[in-house]
PDB file of N, CA and C in Angstrom:
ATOM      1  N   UNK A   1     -11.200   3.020   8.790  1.00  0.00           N
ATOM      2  CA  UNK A   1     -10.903   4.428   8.783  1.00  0.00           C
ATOM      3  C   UNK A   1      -9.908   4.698   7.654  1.00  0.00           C
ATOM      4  N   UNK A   2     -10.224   5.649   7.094  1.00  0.00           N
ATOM      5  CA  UNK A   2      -9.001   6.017   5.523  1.00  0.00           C
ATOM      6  C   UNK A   2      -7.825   6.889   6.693  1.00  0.00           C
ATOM      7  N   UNK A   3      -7.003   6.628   6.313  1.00  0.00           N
ATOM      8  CA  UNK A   3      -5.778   7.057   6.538  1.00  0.00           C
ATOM      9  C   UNK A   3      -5.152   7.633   5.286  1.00  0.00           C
ATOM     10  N   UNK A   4      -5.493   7.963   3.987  1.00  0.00           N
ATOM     11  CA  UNK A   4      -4.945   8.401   3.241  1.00  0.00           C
ATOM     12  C   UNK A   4      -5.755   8.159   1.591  1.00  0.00           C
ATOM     13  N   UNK A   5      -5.585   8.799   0.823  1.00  0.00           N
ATOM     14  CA  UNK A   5      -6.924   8.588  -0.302  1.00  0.00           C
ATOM     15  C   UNK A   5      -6.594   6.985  -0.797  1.00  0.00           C
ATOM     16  N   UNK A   6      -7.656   6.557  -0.654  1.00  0.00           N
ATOM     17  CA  UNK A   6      -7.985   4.889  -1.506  1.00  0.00           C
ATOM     18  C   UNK A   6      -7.270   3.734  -0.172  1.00  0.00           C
ATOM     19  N   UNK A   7      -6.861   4.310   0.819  1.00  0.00           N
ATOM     20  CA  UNK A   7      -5.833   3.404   2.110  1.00  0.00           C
ATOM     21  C   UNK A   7      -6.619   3.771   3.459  1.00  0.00           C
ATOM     22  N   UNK A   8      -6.813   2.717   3.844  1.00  0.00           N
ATOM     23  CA  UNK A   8      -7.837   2.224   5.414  1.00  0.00           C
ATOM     24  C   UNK A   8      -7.332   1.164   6.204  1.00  0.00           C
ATOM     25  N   UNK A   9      -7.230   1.586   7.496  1.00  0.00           N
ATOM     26  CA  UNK A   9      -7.108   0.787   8.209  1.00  0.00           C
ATOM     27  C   UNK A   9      -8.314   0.685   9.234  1.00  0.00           C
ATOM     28  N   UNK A  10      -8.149  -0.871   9.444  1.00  0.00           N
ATOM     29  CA  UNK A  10      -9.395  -1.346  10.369  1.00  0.00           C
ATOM     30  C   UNK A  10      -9.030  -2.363  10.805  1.00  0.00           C
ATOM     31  N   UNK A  11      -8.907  -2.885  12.201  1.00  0.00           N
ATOM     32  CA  UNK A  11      -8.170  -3.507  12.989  1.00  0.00           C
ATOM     33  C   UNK A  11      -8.230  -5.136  12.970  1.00  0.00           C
ATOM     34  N   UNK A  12     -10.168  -5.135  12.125  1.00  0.00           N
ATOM     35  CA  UNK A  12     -10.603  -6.218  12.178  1.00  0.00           C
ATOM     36  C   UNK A  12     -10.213  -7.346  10.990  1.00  0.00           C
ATOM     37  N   UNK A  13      -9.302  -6.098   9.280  1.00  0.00           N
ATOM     38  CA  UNK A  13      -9.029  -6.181   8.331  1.00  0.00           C
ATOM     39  C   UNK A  13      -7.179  -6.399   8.539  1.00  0.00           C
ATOM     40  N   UNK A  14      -7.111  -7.328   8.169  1.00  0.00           N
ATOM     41  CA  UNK A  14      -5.576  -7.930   7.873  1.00  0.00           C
ATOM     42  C   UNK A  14      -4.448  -7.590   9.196  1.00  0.00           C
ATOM     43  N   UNK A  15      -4.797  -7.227  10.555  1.00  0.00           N
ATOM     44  CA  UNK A  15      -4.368  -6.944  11.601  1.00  0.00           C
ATOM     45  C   UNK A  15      -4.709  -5.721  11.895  1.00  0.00           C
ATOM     46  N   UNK A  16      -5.310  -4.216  11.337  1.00  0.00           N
ATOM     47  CA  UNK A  16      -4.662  -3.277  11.421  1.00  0.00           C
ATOM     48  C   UNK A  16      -3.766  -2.843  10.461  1.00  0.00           C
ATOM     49  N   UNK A  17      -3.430  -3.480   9.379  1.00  0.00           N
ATOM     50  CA  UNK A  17      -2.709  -3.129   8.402  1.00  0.00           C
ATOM     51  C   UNK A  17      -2.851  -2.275   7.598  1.00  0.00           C
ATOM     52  N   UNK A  18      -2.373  -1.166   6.372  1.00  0.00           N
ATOM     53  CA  UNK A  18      -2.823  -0.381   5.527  1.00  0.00           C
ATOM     54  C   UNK A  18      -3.443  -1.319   4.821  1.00  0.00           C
ATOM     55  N   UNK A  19      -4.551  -1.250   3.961  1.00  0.00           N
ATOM     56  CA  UNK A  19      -5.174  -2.008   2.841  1.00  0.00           C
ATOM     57  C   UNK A  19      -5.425  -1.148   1.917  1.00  0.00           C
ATOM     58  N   UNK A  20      -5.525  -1.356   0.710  1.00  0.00           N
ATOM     59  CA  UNK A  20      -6.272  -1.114  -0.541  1.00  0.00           C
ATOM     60  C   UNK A  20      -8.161  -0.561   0.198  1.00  0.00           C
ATOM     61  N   UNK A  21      -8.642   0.452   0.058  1.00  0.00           N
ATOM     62  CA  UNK A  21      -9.899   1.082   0.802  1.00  0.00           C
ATOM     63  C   UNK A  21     -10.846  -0.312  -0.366  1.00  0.00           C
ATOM     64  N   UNK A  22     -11.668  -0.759   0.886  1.00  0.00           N
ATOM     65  CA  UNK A  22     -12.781  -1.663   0.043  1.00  0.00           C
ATOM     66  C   UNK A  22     -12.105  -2.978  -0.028  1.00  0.00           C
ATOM     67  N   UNK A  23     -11.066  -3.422   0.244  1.00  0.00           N
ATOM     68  CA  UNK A  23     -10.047  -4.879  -0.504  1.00  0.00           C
ATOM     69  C   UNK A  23      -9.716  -5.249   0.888  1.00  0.00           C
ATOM     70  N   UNK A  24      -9.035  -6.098   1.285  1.00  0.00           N
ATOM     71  CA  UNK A  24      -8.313  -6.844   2.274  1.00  0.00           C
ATOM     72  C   UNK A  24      -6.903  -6.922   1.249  1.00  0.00           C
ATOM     73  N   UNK A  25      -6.618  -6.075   0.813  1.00  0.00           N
ATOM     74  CA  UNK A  25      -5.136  -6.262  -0.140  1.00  0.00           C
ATOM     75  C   UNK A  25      -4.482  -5.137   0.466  1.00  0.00           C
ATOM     76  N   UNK A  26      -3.473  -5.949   1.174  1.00  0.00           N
ATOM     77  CA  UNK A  26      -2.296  -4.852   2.039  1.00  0.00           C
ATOM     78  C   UNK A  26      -1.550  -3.826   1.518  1.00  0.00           C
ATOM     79  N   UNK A  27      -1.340  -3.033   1.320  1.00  0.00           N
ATOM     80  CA  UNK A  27      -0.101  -1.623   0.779  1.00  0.00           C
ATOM     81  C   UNK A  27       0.913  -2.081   0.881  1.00  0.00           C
ATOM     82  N   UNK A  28       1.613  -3.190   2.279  1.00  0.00           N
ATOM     83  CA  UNK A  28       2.921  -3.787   1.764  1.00  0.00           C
ATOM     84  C   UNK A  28       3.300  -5.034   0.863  1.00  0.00           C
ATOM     85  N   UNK A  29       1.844  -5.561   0.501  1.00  0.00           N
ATOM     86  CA  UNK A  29       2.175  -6.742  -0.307  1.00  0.00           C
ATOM     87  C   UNK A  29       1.844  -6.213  -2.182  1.00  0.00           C
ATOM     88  N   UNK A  30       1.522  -5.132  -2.170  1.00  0.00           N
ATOM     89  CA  UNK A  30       1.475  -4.122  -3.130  1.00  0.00           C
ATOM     90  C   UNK A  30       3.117  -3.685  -3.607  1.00  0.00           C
ATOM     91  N   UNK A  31       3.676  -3.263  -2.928  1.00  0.00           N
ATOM     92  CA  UNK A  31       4.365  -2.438  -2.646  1.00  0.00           C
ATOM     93  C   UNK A  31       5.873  -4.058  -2.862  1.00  0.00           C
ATOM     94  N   UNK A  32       5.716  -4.681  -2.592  1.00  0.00           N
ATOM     95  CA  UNK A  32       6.659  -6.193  -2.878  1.00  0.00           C
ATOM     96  C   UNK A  32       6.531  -6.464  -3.959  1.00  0.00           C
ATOM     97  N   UNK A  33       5.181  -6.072  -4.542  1.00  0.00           N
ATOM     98  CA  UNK A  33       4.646  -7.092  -5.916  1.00  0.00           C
ATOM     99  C   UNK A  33       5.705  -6.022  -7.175  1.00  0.00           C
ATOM    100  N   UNK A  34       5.602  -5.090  -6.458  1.00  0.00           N
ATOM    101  CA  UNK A  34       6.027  -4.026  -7.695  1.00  0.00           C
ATOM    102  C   UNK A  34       7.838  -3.807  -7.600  1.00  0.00           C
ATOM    103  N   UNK A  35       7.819  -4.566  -6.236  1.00  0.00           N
ATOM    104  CA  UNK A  35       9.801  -4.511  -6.344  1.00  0.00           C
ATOM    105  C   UNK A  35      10.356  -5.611  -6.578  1.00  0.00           C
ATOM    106  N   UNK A  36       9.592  -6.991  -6.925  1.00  0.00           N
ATOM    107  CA  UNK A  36       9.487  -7.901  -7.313  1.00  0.00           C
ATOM    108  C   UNK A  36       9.878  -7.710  -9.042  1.00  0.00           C
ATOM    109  N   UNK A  37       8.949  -6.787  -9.357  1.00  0.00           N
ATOM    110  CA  UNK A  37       9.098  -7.151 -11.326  1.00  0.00           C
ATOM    111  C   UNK A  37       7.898  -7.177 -11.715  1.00  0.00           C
ATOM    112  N   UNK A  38       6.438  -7.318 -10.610  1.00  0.00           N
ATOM    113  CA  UNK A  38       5.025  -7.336 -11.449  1.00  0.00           C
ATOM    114  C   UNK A  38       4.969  -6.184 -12.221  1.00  0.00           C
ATOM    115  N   UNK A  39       4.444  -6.411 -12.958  1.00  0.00           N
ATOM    116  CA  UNK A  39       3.716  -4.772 -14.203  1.00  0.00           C
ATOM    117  C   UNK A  39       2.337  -4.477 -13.088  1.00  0.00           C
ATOM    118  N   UNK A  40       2.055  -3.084 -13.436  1.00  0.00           N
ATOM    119  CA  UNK A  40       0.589  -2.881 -13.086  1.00  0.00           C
ATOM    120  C   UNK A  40      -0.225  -3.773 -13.285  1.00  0.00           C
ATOM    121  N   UNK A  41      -0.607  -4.368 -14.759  1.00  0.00           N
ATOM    122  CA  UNK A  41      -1.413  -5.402 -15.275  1.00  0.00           C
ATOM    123  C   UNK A  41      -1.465  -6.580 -14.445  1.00  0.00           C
ATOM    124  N   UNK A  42      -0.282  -7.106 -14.319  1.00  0.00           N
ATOM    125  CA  UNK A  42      -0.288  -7.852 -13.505  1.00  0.00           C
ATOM    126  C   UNK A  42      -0.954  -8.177 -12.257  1.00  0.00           C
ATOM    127  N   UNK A  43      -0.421  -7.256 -11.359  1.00  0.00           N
ATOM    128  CA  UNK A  43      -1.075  -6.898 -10.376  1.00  0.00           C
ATOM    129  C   UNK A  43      -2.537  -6.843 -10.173  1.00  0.00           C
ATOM    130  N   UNK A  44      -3.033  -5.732 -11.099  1.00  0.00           N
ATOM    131  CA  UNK A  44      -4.571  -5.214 -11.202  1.00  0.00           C
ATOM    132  C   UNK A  44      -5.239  -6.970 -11.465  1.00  0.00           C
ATOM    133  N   UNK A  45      -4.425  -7.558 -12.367  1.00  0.00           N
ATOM    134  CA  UNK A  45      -5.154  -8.985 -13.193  1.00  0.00           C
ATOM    135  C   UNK A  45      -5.154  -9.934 -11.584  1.00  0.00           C
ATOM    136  N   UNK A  46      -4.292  -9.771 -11.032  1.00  0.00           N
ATOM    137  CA  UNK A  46      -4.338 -10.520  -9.884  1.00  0.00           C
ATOM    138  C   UNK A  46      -4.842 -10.341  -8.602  1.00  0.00           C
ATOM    139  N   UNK A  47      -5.491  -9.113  -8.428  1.00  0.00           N
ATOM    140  CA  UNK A  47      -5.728  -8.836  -7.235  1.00  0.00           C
ATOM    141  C   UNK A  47      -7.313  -8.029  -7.374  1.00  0.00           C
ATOM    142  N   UNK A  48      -7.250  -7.782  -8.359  1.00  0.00           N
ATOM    143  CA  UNK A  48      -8.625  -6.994  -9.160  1.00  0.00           C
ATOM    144  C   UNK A  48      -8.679  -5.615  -8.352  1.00  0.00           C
ATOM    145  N   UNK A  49      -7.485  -4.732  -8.448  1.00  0.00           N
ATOM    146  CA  UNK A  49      -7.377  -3.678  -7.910  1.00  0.00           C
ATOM    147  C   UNK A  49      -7.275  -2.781  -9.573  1.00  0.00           C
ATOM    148  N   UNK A  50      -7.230  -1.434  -9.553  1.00  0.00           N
ATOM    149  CA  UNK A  50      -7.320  -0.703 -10.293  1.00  0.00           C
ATOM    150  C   UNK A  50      -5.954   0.466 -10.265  1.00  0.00           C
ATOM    151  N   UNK A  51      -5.554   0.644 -11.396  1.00  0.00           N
ATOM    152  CA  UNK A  51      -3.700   1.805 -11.453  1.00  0.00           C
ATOM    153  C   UNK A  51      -4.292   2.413 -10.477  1.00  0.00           C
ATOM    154  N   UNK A  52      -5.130   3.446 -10.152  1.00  0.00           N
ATOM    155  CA  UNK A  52      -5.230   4.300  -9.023  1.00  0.00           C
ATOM    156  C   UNK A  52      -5.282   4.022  -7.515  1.00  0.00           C
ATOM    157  N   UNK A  53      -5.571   2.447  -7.908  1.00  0.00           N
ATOM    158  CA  UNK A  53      -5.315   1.983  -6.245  1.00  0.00           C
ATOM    159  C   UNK A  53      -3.737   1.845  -5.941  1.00  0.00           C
ATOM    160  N   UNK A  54      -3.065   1.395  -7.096  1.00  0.00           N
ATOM    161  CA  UNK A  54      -1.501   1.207  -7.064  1.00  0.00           C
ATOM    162  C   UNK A  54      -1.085   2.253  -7.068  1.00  0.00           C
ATOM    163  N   UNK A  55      -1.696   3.321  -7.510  1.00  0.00           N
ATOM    164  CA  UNK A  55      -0.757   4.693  -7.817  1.00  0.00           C
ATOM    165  C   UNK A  55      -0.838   5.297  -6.351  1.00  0.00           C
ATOM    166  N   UNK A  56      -1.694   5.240  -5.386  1.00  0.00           N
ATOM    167  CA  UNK A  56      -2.282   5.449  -4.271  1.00  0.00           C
ATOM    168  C   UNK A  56      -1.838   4.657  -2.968  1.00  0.00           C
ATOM    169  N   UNK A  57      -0.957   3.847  -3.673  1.00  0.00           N
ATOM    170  CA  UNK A  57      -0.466   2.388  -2.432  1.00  0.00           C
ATOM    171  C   UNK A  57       1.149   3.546  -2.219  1.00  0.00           C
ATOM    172  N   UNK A  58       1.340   3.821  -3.340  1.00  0.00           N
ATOM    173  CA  UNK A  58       2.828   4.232  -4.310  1.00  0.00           C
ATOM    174  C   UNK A  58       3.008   5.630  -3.308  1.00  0.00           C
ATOM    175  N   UNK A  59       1.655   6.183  -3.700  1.00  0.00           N
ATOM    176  CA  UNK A  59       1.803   7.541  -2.940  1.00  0.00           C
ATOM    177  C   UNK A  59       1.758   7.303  -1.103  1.00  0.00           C
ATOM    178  N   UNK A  60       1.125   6.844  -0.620  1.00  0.00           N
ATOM    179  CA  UNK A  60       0.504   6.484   1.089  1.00  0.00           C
ATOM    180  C   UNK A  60       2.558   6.038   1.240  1.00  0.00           C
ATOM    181  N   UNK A  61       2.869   5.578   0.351  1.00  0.00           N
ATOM    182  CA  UNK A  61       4.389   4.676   0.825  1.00  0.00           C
ATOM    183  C   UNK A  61       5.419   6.068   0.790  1.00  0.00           C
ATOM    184  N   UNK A  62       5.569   6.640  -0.257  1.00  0.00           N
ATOM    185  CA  UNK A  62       6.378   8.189  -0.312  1.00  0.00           C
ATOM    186  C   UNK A  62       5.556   9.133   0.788  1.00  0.00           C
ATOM    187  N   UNK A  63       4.791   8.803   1.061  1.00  0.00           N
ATOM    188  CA  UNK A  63       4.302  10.027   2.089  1.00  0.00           C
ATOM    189  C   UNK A  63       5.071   9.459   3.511  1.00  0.00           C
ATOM    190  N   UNK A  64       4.683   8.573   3.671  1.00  0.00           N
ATOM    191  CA  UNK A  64       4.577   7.916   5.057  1.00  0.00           C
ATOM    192  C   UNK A  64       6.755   7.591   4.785  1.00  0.00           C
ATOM    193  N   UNK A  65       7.059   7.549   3.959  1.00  0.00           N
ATOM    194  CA  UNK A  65       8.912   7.567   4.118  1.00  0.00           C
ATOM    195  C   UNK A  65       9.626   9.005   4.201  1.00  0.00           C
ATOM    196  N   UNK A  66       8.260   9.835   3.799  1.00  0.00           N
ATOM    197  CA  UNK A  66       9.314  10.795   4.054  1.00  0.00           C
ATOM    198  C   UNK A  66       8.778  12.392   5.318  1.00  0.00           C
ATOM    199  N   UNK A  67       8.240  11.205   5.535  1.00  0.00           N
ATOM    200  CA  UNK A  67       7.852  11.795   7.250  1.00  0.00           C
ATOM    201  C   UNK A  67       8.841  11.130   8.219  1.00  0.00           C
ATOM    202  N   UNK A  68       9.247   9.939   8.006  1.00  0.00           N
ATOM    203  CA  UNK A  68      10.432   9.120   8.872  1.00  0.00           C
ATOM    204  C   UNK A  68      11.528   9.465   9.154  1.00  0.00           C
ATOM    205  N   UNK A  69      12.047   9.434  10.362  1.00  0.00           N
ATOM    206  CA  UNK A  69      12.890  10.033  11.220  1.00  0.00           C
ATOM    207  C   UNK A  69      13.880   9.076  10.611  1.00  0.00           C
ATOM    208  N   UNK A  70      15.348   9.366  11.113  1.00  0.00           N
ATOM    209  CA  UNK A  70      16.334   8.033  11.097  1.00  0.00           C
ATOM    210  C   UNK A  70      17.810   9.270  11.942  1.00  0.00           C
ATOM    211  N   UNK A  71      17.987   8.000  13.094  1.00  0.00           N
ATOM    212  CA  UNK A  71      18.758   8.235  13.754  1.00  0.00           C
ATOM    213  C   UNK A  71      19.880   7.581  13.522  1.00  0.00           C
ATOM    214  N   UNK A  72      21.330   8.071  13.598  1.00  0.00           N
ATOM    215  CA  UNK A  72      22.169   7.314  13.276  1.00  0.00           C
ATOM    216  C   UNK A  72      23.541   7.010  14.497  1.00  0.00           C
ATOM    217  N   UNK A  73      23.026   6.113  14.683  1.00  0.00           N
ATOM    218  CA  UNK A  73      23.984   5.815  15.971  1.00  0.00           C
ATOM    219  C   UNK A  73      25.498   5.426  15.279  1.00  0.00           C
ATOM    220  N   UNK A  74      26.397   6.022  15.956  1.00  0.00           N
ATOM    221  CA  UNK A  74      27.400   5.723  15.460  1.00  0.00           C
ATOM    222  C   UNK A  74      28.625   4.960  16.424  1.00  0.00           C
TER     223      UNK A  74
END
């Protein structure tokens, strides 16, 4: 099921996890690769995903943070 453009989840695919739509390549191991230091190239060269799937991992991650609550117990 897409949950968001180019991002699907399917229960039978990597737990239930967000994926790359079409890939078994997770949105959070995307999302590491790029706070890590990979370049796009990189990435795309390694995973055979395409900028719009990254640009799309990038976006599903700013959407989904800034719908998030945060309570602050003090």
């Amino acid at each position: 099921m897409e949950i968001a453009p180019r991002i699907s989840v399917d229960e039978k695919i990597r737990f239930g996890k967000p994926v790359i739509s079409g890939t078994r390549v997770p949105v959070e191991l995307i999302l590491g690769k790029l706070a890590a230091g990979m370049t796009y190239q990189e990435i795309m060269d390694e995973y055979v995903i395409t900028r719009e799937d990254i640009l799309a991992v990038l976006n599903y991650a700013a959407n989904t943070i800034s719908s998030e609550q945060i309570k602050v117990i003090a």
